[in-house]
PDB file of N, CA and C in Angstrom:
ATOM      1  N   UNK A   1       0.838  -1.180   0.000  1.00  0.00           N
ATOM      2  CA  UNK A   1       0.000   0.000   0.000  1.00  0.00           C
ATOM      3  C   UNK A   1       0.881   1.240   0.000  1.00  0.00           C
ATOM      4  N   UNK A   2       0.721   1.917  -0.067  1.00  0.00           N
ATOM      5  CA  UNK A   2       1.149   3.674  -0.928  1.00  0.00           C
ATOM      6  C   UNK A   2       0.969   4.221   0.447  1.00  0.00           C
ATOM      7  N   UNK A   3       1.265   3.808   1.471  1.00  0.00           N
ATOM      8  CA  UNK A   3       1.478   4.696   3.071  1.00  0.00           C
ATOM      9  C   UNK A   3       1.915   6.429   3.361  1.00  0.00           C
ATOM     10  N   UNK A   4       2.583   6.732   2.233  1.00  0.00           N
ATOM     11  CA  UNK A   4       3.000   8.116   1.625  1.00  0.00           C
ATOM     12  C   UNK A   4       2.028   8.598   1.732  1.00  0.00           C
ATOM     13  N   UNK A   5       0.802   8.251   0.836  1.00  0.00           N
ATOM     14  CA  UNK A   5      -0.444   8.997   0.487  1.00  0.00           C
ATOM     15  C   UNK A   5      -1.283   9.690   1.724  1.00  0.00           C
ATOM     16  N   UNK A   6      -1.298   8.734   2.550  1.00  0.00           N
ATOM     17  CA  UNK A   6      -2.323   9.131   3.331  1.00  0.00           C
ATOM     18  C   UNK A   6      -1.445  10.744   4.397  1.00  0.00           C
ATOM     19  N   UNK A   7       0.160  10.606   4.292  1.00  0.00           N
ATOM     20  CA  UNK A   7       0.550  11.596   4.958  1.00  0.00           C
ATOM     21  C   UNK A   7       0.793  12.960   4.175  1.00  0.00           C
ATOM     22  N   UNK A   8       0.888  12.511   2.539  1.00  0.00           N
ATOM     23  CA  UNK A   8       0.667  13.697   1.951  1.00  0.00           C
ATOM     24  C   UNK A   8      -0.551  14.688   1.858  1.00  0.00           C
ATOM     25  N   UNK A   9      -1.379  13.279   2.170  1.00  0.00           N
ATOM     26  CA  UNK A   9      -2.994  14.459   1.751  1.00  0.00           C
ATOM     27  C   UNK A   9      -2.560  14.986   2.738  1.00  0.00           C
ATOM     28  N   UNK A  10      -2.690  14.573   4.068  1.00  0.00           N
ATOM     29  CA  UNK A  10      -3.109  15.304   5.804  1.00  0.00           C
ATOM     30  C   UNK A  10      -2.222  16.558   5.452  1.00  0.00           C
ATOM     31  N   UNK A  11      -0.917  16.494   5.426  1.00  0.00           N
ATOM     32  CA  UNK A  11      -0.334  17.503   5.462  1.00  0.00           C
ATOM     33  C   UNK A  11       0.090  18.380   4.257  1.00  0.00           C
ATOM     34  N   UNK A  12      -0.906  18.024   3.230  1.00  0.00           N
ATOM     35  CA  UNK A  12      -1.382  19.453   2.027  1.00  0.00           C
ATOM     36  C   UNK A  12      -2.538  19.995   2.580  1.00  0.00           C
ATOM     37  N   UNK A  13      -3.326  19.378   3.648  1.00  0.00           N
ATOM     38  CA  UNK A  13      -4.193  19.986   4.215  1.00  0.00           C
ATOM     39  C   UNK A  13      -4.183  20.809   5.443  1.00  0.00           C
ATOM     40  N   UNK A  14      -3.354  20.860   5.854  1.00  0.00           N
ATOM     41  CA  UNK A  14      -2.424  21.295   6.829  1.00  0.00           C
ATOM     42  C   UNK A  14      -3.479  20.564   8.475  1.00  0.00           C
ATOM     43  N   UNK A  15      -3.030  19.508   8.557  1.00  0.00           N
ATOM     44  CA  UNK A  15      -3.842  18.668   9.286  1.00  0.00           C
ATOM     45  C   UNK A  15      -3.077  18.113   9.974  1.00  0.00           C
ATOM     46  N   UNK A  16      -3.363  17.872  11.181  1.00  0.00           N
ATOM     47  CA  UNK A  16      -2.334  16.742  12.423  1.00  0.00           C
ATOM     48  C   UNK A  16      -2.868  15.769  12.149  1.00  0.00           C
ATOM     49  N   UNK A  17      -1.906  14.943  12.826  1.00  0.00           N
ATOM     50  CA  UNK A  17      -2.213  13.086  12.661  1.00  0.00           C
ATOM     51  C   UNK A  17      -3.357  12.871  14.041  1.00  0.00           C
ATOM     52  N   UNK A  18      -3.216  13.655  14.756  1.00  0.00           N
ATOM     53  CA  UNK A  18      -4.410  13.755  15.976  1.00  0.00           C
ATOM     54  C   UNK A  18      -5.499  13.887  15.355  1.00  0.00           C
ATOM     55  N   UNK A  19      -6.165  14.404  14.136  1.00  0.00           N
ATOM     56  CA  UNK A  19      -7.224  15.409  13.863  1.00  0.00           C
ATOM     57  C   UNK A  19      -7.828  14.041  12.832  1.00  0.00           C
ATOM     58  N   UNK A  20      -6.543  13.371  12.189  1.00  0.00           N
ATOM     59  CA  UNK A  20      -7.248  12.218  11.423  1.00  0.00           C
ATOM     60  C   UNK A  20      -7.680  11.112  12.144  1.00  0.00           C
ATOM     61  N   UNK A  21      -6.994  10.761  13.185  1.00  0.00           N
ATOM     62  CA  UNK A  21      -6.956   9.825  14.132  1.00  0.00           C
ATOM     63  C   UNK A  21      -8.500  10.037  14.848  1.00  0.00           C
ATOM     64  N   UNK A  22      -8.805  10.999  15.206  1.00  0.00           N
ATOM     65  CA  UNK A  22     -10.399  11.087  15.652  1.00  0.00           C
ATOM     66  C   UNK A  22     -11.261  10.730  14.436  1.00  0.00           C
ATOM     67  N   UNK A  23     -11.025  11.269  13.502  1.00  0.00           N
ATOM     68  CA  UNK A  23     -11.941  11.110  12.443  1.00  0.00           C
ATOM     69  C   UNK A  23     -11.962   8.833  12.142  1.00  0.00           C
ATOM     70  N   UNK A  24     -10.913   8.989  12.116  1.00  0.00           N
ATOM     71  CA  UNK A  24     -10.913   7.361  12.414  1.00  0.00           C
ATOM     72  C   UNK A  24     -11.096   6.526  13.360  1.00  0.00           C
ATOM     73  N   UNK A  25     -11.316   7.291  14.788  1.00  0.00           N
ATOM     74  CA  UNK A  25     -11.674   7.036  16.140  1.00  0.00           C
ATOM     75  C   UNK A  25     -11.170   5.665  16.246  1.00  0.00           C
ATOM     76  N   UNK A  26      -9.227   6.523  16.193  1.00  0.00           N
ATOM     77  CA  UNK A  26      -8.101   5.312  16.676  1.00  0.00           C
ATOM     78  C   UNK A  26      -6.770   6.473  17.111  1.00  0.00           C
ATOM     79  N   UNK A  27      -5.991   5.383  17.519  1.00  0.00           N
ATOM     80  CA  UNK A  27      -5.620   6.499  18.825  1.00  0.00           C
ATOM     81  C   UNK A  27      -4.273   7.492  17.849  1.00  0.00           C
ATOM     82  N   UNK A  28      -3.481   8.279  18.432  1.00  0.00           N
ATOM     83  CA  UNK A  28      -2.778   8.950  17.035  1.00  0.00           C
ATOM     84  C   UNK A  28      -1.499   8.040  17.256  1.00  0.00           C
ATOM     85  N   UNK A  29      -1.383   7.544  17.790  1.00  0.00           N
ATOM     86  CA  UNK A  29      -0.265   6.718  17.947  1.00  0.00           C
ATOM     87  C   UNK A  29      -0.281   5.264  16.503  1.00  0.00           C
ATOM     88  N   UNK A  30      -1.696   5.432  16.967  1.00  0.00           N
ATOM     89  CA  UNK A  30      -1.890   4.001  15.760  1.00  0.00           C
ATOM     90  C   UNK A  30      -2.499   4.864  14.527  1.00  0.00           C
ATOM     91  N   UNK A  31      -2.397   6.264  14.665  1.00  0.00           N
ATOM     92  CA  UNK A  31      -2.713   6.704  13.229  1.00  0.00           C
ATOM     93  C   UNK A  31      -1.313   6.918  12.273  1.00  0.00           C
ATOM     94  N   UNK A  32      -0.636   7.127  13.531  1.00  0.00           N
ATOM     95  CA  UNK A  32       1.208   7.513  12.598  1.00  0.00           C
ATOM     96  C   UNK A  32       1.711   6.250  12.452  1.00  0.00           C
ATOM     97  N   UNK A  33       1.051   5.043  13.297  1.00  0.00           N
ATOM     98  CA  UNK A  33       1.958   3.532  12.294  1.00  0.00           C
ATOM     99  C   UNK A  33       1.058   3.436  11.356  1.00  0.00           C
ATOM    100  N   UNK A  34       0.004   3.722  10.770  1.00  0.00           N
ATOM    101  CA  UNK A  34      -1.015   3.562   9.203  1.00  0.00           C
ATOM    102  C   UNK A  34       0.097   4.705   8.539  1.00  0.00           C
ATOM    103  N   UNK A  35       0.713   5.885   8.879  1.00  0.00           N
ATOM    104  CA  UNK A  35       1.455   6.953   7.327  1.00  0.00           C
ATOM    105  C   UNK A  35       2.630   5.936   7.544  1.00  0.00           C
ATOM    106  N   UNK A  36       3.420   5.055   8.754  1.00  0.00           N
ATOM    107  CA  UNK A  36       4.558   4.990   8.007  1.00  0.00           C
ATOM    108  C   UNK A  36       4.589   3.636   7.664  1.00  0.00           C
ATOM    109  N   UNK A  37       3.576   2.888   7.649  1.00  0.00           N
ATOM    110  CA  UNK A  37       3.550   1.418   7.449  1.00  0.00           C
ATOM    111  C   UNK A  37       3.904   0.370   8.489  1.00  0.00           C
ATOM    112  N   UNK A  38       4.046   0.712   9.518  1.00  0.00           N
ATOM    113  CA  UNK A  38       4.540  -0.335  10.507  1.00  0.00           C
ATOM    114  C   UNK A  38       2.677  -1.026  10.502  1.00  0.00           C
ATOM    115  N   UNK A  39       1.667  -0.590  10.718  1.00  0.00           N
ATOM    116  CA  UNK A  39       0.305  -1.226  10.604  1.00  0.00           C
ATOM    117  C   UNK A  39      -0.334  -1.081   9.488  1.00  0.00           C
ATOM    118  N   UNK A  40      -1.108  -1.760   9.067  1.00  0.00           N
ATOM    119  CA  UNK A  40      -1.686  -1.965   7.846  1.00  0.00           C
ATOM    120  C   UNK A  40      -2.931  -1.167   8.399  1.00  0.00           C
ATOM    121  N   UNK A  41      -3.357  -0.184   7.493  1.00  0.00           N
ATOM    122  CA  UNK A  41      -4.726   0.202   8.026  1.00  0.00           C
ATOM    123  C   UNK A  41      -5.936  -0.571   7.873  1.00  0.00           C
ATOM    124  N   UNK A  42      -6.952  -0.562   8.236  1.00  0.00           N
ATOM    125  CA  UNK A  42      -8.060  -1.678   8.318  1.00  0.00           C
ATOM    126  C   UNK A  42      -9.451  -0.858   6.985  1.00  0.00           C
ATOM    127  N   UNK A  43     -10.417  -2.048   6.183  1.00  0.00           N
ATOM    128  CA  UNK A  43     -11.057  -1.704   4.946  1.00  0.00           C
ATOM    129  C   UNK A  43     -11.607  -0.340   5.603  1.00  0.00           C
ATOM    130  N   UNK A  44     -12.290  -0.118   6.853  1.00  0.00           N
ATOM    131  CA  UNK A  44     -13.406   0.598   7.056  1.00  0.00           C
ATOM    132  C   UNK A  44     -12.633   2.382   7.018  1.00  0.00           C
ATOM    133  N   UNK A  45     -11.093   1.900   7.786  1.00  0.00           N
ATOM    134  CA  UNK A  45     -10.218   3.114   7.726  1.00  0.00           C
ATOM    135  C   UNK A  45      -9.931   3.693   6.415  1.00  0.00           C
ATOM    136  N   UNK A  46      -9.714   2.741   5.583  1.00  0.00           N
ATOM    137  CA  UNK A  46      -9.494   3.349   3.688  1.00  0.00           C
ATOM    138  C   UNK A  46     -10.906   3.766   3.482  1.00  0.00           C
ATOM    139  N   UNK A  47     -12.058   3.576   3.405  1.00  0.00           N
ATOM    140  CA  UNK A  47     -13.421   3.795   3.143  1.00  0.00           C
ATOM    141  C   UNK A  47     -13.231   5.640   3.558  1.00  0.00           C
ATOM    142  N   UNK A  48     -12.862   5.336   4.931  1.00  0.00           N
ATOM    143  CA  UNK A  48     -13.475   6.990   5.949  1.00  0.00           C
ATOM    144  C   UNK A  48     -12.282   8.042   5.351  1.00  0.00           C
ATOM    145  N   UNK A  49     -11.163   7.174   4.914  1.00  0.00           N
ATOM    146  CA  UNK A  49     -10.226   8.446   4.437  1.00  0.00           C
ATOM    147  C   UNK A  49     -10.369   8.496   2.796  1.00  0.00           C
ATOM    148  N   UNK A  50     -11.098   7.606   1.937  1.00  0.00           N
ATOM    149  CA  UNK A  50     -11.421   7.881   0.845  1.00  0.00           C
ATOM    150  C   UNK A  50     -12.403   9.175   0.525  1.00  0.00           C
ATOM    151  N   UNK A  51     -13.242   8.949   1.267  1.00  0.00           N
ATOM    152  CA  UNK A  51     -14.018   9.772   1.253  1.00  0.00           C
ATOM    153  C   UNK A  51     -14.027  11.093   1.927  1.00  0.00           C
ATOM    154  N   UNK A  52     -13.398  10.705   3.112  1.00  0.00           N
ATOM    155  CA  UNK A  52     -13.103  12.293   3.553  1.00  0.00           C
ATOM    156  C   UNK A  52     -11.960  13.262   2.850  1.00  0.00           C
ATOM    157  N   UNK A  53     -11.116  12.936   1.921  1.00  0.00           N
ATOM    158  CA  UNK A  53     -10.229  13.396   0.728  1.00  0.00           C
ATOM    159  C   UNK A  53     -10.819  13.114  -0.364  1.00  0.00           C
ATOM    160  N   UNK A  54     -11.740  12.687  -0.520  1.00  0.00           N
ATOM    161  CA  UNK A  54     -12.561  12.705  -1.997  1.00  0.00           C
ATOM    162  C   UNK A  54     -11.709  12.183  -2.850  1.00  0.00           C
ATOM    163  N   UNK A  55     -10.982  10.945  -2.610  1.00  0.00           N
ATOM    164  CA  UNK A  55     -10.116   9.870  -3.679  1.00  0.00           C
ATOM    165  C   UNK A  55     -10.830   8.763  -3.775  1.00  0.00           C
ATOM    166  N   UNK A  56     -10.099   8.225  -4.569  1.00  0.00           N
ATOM    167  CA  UNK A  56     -10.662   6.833  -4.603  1.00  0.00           C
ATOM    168  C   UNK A  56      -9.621   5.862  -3.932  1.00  0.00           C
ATOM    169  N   UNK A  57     -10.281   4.611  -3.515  1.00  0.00           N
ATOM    170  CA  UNK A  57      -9.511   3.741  -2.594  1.00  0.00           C
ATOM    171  C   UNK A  57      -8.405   3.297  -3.582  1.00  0.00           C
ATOM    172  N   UNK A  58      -8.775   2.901  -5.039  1.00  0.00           N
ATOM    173  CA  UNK A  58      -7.701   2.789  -5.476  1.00  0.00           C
ATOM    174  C   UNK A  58      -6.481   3.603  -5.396  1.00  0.00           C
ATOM    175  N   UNK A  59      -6.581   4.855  -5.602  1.00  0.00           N
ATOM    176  CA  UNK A  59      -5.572   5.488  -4.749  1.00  0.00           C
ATOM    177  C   UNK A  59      -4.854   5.796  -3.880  1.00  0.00           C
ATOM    178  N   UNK A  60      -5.767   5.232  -2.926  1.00  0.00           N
ATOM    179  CA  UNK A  60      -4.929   5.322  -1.334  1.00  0.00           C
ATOM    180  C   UNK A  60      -4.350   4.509  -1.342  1.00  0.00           C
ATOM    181  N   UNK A  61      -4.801   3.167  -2.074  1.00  0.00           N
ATOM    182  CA  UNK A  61      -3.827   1.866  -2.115  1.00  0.00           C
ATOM    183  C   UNK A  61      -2.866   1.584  -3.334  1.00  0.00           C
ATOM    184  N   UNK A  62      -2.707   2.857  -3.908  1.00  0.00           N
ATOM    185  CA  UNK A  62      -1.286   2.680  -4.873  1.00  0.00           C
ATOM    186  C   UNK A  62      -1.691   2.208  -6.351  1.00  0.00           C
ATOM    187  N   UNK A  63      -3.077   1.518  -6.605  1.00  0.00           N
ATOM    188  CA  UNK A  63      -3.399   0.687  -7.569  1.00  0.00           C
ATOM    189  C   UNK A  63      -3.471   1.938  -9.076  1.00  0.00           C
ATOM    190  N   UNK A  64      -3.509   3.247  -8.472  1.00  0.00           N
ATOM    191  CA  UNK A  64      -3.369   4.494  -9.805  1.00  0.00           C
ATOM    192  C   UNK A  64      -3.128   5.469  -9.080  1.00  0.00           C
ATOM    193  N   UNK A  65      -2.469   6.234  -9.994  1.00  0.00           N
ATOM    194  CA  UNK A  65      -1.612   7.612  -9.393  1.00  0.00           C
ATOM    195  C   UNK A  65      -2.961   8.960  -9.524  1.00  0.00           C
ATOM    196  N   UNK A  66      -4.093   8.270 -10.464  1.00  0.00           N
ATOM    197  CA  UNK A  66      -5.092   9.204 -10.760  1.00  0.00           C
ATOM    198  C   UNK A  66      -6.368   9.385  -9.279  1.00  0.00           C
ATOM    199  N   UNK A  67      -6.002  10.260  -8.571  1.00  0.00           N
ATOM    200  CA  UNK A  67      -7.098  10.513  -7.571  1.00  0.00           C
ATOM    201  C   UNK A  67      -8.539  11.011  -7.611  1.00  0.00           C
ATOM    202  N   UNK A  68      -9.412  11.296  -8.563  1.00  0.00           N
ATOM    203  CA  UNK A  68     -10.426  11.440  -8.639  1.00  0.00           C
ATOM    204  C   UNK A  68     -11.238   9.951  -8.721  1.00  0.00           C
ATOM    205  N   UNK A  69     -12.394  10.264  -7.573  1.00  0.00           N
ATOM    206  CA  UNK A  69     -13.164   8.926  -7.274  1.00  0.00           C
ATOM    207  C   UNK A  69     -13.689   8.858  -8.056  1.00  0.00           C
ATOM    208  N   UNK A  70     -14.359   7.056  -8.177  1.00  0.00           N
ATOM    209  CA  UNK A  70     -15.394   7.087  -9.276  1.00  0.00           C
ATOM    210  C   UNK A  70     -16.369   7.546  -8.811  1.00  0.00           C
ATOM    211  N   UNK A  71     -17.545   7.286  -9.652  1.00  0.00           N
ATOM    212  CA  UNK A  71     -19.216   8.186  -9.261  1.00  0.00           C
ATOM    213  C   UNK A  71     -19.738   7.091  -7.902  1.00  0.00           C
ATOM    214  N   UNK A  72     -20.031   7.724  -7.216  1.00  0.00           N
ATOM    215  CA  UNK A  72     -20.683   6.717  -5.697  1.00  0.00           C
ATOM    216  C   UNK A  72     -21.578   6.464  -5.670  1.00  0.00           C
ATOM    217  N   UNK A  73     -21.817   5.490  -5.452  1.00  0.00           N
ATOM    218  CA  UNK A  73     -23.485   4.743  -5.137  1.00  0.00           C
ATOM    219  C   UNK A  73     -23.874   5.753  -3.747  1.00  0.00           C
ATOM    220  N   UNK A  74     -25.034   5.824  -4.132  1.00  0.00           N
ATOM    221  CA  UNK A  74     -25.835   6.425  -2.712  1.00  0.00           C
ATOM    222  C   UNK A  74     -25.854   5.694  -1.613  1.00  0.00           C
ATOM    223  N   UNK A  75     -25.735   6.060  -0.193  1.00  0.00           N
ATOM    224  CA  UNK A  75     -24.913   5.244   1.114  1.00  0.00           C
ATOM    225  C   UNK A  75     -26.188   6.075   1.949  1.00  0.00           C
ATOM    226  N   UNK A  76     -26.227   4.459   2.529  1.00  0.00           N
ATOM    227  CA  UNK A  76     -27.592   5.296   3.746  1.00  0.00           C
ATOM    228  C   UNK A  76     -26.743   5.372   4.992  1.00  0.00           C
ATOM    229  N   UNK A  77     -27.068   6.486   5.394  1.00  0.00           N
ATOM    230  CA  UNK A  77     -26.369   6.839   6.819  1.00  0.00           C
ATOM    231  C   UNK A  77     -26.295   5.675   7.938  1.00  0.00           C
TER     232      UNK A  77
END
């Protein structure tokens, strides 16, 4: 997986690893081993940061360098 990615978005956004780590409601300790790869992040964590950067998962996971998501199925809350 492309572990880079997830620390480039945060910090083009000018964002702490604390601030993603809530949004993933995991601790920031285990949010900075998901940017440098020591933990593999989990499906539901790629889902919440796909969407909260408006990429596609293929992107977060390296599979294309092209970040615009595809069109989304409608998601019931």
């Amino acid at each position: 997986m492309k572990y880079e990615r997830i620390r480039d978005m945060r910090v083009d956004r000018g964002l702490t690893q604390r601030q993603i780590a809530e949004l993933l409601n995991v601790s920031q300790n285990t949010y900075s081993q998901y940017e440098i790869g020591v933990t593999r992040y989990p499906l539901d964590a790629v889902i919440k940061l796909a969407e909260y950067y408006n990429v596609s998962i293929d992107y977060l996971v390296g599979l294309t360098d092209e970040p615009a998501p595809y069109p989304r199925k409608w998601r019931q809350p």
